[in-house]
Protein backbone atom coordinates (compact mmCIF):
# COMPACT_ATOMS: atom_id res chain seq x y z
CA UNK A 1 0.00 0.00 0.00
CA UNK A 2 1.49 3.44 -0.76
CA UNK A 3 1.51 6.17 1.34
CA UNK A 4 -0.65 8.52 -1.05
CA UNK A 5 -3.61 6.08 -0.51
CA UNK A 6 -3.34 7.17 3.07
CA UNK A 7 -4.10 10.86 2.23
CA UNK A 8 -7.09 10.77 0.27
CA UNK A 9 -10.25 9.85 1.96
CA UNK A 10 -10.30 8.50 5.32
CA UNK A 11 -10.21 4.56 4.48
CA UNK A 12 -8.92 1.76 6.26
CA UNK A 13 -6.89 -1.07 4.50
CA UNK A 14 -9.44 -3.60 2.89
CA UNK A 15 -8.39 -6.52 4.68
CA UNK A 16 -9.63 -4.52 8.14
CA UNK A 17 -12.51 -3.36 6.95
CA UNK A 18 -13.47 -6.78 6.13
CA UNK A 19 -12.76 -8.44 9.67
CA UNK A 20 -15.17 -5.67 10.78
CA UNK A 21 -19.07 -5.65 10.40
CA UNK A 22 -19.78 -3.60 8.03
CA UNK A 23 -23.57 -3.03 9.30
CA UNK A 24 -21.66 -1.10 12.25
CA UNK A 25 -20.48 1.93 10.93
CA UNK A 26 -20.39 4.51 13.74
CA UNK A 27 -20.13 8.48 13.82
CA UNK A 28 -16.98 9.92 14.87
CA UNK A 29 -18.23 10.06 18.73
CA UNK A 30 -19.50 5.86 18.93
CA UNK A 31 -20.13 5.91 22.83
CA UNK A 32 -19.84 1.64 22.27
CA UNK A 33 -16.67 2.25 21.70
CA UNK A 34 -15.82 4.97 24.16
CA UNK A 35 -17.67 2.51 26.41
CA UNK A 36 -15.06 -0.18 25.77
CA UNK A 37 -11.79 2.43 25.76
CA UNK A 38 -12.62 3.00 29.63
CA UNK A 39 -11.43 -0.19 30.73
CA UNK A 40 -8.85 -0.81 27.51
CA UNK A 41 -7.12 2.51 28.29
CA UNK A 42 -6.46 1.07 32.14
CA UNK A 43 -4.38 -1.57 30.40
CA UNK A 44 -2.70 0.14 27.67
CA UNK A 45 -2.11 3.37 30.00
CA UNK A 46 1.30 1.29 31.86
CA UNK A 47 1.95 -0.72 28.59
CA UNK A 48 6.33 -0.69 27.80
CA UNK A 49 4.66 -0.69 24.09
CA UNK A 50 2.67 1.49 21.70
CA UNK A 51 -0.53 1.06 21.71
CA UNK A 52 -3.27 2.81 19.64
CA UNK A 53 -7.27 2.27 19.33
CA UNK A 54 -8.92 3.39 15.92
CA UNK A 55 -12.26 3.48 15.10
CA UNK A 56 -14.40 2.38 11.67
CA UNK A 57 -13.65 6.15 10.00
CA UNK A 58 -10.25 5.69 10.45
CA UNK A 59 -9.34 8.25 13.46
CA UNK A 60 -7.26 7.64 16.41
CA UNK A 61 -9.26 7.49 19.93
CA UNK A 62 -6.78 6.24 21.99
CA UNK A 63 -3.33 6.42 21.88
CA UNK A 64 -1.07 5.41 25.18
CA UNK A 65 2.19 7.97 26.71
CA UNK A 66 4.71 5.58 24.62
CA UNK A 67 2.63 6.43 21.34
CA UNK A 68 4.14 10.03 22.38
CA UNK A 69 7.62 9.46 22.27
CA UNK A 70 7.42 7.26 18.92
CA UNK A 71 5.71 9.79 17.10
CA UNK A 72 7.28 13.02 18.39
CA UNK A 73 4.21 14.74 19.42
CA UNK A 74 1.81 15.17 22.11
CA UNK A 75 -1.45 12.43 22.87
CA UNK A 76 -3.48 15.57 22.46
CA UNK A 77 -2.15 16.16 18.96
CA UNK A 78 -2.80 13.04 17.89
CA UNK A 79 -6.12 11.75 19.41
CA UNK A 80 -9.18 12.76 17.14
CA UNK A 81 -7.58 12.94 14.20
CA UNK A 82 -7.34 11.01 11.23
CA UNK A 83 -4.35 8.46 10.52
CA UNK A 84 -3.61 10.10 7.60
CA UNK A 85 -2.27 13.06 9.13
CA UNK A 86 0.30 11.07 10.73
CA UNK A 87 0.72 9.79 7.16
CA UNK A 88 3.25 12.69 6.71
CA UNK A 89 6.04 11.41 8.93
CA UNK A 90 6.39 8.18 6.61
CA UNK A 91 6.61 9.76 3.24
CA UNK A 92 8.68 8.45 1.02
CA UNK A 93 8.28 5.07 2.49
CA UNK A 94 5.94 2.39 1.77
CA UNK A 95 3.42 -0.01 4.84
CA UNK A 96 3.76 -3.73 3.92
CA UNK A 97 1.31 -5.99 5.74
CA UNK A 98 0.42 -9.54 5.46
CA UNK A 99 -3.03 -11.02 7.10
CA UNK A 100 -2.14 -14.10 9.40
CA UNK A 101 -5.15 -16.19 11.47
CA UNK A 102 -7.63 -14.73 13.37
CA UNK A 103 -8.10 -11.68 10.82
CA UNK A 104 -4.86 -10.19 12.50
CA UNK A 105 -2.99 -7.83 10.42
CA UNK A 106 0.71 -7.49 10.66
CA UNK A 107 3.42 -5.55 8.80
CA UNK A 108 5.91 -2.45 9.26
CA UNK A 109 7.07 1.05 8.22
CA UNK A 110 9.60 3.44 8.13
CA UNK A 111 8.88 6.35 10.49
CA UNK A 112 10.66 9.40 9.78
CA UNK A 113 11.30 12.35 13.04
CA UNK A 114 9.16 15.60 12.68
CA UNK A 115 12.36 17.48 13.61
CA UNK A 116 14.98 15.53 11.74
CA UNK A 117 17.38 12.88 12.12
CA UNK A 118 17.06 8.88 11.26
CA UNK A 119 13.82 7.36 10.74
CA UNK A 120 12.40 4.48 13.01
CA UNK A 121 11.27 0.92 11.94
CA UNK A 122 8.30 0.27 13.47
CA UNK A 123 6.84 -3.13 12.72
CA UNK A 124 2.96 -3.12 13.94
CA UNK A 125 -0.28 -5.35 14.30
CA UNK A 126 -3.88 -4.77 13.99
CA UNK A 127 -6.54 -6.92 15.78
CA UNK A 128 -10.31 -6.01 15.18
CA UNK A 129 -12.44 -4.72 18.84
CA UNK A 130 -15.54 -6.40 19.19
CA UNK A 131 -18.30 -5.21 21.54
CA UNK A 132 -20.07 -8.32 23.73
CA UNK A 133 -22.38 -9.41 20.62
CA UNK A 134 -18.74 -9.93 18.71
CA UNK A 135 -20.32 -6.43 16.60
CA UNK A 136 -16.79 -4.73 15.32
CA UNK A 137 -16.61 -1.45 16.52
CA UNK A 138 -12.68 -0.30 16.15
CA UNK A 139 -9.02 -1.34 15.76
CA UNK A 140 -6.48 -2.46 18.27
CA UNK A 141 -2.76 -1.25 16.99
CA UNK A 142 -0.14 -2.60 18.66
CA UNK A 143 3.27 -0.89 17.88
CA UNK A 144 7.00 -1.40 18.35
CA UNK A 145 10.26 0.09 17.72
CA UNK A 146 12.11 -2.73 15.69
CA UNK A 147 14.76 0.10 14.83
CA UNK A 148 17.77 -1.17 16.91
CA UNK A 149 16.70 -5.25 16.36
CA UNK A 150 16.89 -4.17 12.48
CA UNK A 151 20.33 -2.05 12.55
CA UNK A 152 21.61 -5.44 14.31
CA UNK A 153 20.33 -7.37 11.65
CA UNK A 154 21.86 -5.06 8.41
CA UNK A 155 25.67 -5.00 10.90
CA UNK A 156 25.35 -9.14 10.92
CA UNK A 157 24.55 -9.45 7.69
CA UNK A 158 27.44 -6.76 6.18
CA UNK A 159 29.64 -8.77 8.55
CA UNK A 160 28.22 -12.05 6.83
CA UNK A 161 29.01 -10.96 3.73
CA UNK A 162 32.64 -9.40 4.55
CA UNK A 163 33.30 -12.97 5.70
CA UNK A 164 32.51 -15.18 2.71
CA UNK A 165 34.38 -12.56 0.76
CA UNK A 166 37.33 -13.17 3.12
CA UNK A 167 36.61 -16.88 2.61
CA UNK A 168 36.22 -16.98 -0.84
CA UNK A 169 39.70 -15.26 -1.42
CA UNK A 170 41.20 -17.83 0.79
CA UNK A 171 39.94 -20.57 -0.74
CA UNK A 172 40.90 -19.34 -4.26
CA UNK A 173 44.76 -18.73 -2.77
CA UNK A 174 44.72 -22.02 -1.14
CA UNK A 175 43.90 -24.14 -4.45
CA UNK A 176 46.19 -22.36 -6.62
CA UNK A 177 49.02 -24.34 -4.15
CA UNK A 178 47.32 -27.33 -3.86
CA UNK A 179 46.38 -27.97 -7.28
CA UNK A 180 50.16 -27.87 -7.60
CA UNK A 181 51.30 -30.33 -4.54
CA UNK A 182 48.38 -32.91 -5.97
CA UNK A 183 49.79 -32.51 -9.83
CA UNK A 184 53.58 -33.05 -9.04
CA UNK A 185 52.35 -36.04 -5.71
CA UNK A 186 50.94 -37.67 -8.86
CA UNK A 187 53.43 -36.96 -11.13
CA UNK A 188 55.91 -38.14 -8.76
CA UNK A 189 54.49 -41.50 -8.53
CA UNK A 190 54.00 -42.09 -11.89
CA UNK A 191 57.83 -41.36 -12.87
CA UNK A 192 59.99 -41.79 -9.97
CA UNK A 193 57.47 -44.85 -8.17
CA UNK A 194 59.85 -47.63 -8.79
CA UNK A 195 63.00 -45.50 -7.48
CA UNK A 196 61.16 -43.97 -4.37
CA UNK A 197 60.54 -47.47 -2.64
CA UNK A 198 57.75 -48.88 -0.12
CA UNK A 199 58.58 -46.22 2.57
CA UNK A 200 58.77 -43.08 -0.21
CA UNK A 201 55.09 -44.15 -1.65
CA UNK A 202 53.59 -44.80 1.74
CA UNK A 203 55.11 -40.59 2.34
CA UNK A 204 53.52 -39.58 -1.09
CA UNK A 205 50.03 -41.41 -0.18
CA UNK A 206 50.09 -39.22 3.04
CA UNK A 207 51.05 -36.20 1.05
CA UNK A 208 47.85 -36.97 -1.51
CA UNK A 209 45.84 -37.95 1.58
CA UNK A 210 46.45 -34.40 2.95
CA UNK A 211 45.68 -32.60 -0.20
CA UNK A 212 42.54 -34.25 -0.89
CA UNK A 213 41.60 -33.60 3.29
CA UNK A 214 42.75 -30.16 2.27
CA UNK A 215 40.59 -30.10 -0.53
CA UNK A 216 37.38 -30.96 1.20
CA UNK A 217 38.14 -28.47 3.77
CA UNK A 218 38.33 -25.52 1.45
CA UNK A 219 34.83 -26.47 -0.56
CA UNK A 220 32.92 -27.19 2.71
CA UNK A 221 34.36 -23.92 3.73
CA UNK A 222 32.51 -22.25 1.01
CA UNK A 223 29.24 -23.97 1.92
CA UNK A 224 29.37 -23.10 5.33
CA UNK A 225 29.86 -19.35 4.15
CA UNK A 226 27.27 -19.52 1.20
CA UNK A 227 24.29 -20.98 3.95
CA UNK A 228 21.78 -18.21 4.18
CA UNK A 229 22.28 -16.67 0.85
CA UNK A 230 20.01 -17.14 -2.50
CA UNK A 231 17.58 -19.67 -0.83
CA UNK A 232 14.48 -20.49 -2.04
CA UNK A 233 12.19 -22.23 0.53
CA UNK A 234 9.12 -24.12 -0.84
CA UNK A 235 7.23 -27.33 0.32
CA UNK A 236 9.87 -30.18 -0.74
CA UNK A 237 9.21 -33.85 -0.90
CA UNK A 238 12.05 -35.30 1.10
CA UNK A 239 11.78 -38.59 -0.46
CA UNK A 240 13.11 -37.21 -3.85
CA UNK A 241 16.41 -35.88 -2.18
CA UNK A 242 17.12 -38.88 0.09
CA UNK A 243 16.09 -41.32 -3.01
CA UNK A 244 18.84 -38.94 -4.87
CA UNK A 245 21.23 -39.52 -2.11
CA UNK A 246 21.10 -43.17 -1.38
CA UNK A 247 21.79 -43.63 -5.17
CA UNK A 248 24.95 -41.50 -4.74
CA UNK A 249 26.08 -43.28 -1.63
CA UNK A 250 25.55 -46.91 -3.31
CA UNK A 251 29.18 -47.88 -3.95
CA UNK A 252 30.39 -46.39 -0.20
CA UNK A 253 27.02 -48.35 1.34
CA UNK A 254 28.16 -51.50 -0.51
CA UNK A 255 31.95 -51.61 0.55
CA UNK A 256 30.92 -51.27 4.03
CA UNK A 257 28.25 -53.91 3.83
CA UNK A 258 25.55 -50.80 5.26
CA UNK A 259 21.89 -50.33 4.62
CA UNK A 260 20.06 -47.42 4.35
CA UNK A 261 16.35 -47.40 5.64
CA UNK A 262 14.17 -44.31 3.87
CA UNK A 263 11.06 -43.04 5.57
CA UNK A 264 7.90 -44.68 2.77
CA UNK A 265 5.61 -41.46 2.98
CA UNK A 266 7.35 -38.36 4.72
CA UNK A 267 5.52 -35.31 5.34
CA UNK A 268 6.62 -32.24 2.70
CA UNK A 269 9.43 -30.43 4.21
CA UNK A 270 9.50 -26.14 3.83
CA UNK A 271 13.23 -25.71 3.11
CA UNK A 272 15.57 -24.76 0.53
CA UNK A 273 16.06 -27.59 -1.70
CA UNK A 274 19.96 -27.45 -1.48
CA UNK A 275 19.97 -27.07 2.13
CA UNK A 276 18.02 -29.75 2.94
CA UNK A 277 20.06 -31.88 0.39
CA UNK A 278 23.20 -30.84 2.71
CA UNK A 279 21.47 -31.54 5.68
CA UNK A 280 20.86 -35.33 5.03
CA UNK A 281 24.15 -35.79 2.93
CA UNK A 282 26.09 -34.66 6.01
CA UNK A 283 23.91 -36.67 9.13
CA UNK A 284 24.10 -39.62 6.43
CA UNK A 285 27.71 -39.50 5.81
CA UNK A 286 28.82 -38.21 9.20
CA UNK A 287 26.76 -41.84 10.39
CA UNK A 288 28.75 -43.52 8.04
CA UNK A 289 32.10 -42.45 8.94
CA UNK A 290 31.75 -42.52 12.66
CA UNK A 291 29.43 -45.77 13.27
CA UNK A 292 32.50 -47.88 13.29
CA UNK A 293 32.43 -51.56 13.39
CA UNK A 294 29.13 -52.99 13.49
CA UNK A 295 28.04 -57.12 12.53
CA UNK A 296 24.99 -55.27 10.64
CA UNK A 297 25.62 -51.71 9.88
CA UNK A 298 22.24 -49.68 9.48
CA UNK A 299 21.27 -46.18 9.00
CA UNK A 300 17.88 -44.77 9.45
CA UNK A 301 16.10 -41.72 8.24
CA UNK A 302 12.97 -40.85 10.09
CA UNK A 303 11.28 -38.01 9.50
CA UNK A 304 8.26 -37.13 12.68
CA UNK A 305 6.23 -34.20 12.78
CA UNK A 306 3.86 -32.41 15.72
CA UNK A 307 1.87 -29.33 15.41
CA UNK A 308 5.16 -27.01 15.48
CA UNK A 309 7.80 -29.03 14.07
CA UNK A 310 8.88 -31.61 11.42
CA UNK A 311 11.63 -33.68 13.28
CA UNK A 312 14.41 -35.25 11.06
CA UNK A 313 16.38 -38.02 12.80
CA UNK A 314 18.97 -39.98 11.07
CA UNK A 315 19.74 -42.91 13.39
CA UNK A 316 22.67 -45.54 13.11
CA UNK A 317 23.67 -48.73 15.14
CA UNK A 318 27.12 -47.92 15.50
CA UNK A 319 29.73 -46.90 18.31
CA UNK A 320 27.96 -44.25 19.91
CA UNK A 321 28.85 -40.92 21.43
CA UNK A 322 30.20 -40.02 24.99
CA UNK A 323 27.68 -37.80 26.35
CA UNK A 324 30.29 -34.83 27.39
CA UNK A 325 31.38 -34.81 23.10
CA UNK A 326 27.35 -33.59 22.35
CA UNK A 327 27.49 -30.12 21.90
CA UNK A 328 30.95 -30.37 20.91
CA UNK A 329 31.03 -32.14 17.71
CA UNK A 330 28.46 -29.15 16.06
CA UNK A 331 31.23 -26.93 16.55
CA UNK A 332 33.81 -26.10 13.77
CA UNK A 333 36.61 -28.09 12.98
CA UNK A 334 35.61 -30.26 15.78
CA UNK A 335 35.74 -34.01 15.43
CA UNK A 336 35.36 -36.89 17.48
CA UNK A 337 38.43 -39.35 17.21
CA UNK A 338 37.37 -42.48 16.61
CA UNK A 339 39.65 -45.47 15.86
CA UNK A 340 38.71 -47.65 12.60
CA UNK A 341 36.50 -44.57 11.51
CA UNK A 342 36.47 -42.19 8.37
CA UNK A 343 38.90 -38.68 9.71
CA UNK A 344 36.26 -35.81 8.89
CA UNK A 345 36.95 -32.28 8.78
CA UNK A 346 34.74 -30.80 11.60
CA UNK A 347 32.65 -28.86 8.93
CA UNK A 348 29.89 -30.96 8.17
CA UNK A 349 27.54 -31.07 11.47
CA UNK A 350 28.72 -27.26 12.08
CA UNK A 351 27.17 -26.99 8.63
CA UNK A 352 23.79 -28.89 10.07
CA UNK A 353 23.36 -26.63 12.63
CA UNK A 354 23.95 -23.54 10.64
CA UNK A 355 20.98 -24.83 8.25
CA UNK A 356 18.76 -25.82 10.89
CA UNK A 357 19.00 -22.24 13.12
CA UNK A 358 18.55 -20.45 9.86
CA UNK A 359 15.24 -21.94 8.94
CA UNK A 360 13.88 -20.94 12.44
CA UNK A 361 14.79 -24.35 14.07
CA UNK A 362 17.95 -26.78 16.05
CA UNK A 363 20.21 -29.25 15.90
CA UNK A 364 20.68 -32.06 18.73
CA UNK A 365 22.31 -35.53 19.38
CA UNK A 366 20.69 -38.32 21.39
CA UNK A 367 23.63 -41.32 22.49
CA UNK A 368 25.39 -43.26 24.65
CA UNK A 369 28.46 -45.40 23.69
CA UNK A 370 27.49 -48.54 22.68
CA UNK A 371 24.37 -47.97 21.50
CA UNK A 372 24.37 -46.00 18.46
CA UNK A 373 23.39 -42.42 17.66
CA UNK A 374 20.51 -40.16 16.73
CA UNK A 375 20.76 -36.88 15.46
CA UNK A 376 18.27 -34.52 15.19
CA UNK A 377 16.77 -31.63 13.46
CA UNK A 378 13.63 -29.97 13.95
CA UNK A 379 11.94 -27.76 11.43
CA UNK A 380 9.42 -25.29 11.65
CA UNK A 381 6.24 -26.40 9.87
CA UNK A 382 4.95 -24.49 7.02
């Protein structure tokens, strides 16, 4: 909605209107409604918060002391009149709102000072007042300063973006090197293998060893940093990706004799496609590499879901985890030595968590030595 809407015609956003009942349009001076501010203003009057109370012709009745300080001018200059002549103070700027259950409004605008300086994000709702027969006779306005919370959020995410830069240009200087120590390792071997011995190739396998560790490093590095950038989330089926992935992980579940157990109908997921892709790739192959020996190595995806949450668990059979290693091992570059086991880089459950706190939810373990593990990762539902 722009702002020149607001200064025609004293008119209420559509969606408002139509949580109110129409058949109740009021004069200016609706004694139901002054009826109802008696006991409302009592409330609002020691409210932290702006609050506001407008009626079906669009004019502000109430407004509490914080209201004041937000807009810049006195209750008495701003009680009575219309809410387009506060319109003024947000020109330039446009009010987004979306309409979430119960006919609530919700949305935010930039307010800018009367006597200069930086404008104010306010985010706001609007709830409909209903007299005792549930007849509409005003709006509730509930407002808050969101100014500092949103500077916060614009430092973090320059400082987001300053650091995949940073990361990016590491990365790029670190290949340029390693590209090189891989080319002549393998050149080495396949000219001087004979000379070099048993004890010269078992160096050269460490040396390749390290440069391929190296090399995962450096990409999962640039995941890490790309996570929260360019996502799309949309209802996913889950089945696809983890069909997509057990296909990929064939050869790796064969040599170690594993089996991977797929949920048959999973609930649809709201997540980025490539995150969630991540997700189960890394809980999948992190089970893999740490299960150790088992008679009857098994993996299972299970995907549960409540009224909040979809809960992903990916469960294995394996070795287990000492309970003090739990929050540990979603830290970066931390891994849990295990003997037998696949040497990880610490990236990939640091990478799990990232995902899940970005999409509103959390990452947690569930094991004891011995008896396997369970990770899991609750999502909020759509």
């Amino acid at each position: 909605m722009d702002l020149a809407e607001l200064t025609g015609p004293p008119r209420l956003h559509a969606p408002v209107e139509a949580a109110l009942d129409a058949s109740t349009a009021r004069s200016a001076c609706d004694p139901e409604l002054a009826r109802h501010l008696a006991p409302l203003a009592a409330v609002f009057d020691v409210s932290p918060e702006p609050v506001a109370v407008v009626d079906r012709s669009g004019r502000l009745r109430y407004a509490n002391p914080p209201c004041e300080q937000l807009f810049g001018r006195p209750l008495a200059a701003l009680t009575g009149r219309h809410v387009a002549d506060c319109a003024h103070q947000v020109s330039g700027a446009r009010i987004h709102h979306s309409e979430s259950g119960a006919g609530v409004l919700r949305g935010h605008f930039e307010l800018h000072p009367r006597r200069g300086g930086d404008p104010r994000w306010v985010s706001w709702s609007a709830s409909p007042l209903r007299d005792e027969h549930g007849v509409g006779i005003g709006i509730v306005v509930f407002l808050r300063d969101d100014t500092d919370r949103r500077r916060n959020e614009q430092q973090w995410s320059r400082r987001h973006d300053e650091l995949e830069q940073t990361i990016r240009a590491v990365a790029h200087d670190l290949r340029s090197p390693l590209v090189s120590v891989l080319g002549f390792s393998r050149l080495l071997r396949e000219d001087f293998g004979a000379v070099l011995g048993e004890r010269g190739t078992h160096y050269l396998d460490r040396i390749t060893e390290a440069g391929r560790t190296m090399e995962t490093l450096i990409r999962e590095l640039l995941d890490f940093a790309r996570i929260g950038h360019g996502e799309q989330r949309v209802l996913i089926d889950p089945r696809q990706v983890l069909e997509q992935l057990k296909g990929e992980l064939k050869p790796r579940l064969d040599a170690l004799g594993a089996t991977l157990e797929l949920p048959a109908e999973p609930p649809l997921l709201l997540c980025d496609r490539t995150r969630l892709y991540q997700l189960f790739s890394n809980l999948i192959g992190n089970a893999l590499d740490h299960m150790g020996p088992c008679e009857r190595p098994l993996v299972q995806v299970e995907i549960r879901e409540d009224a909040r949450w979809h809960v992903l668990v990916v469960r294995d059979n394996g070795r287990g985890i000492d309970p003090s290693q739990h929050r540990r091992i979603f830290e970066m570059f931390h891994s849990v030595p295990c003997e037998g086991g696949r040497k990880g880089t610490g990236i990939g459950l640091a990478i799990v968590k990232k995902i899940a706190e970005l999409h509103g939810g959390r990452a947690w373990v569930e094991s004891e030595p011995g008896h396997g593990a369970a990770f899991h990762v609750a999502l909020p539902r759509p």
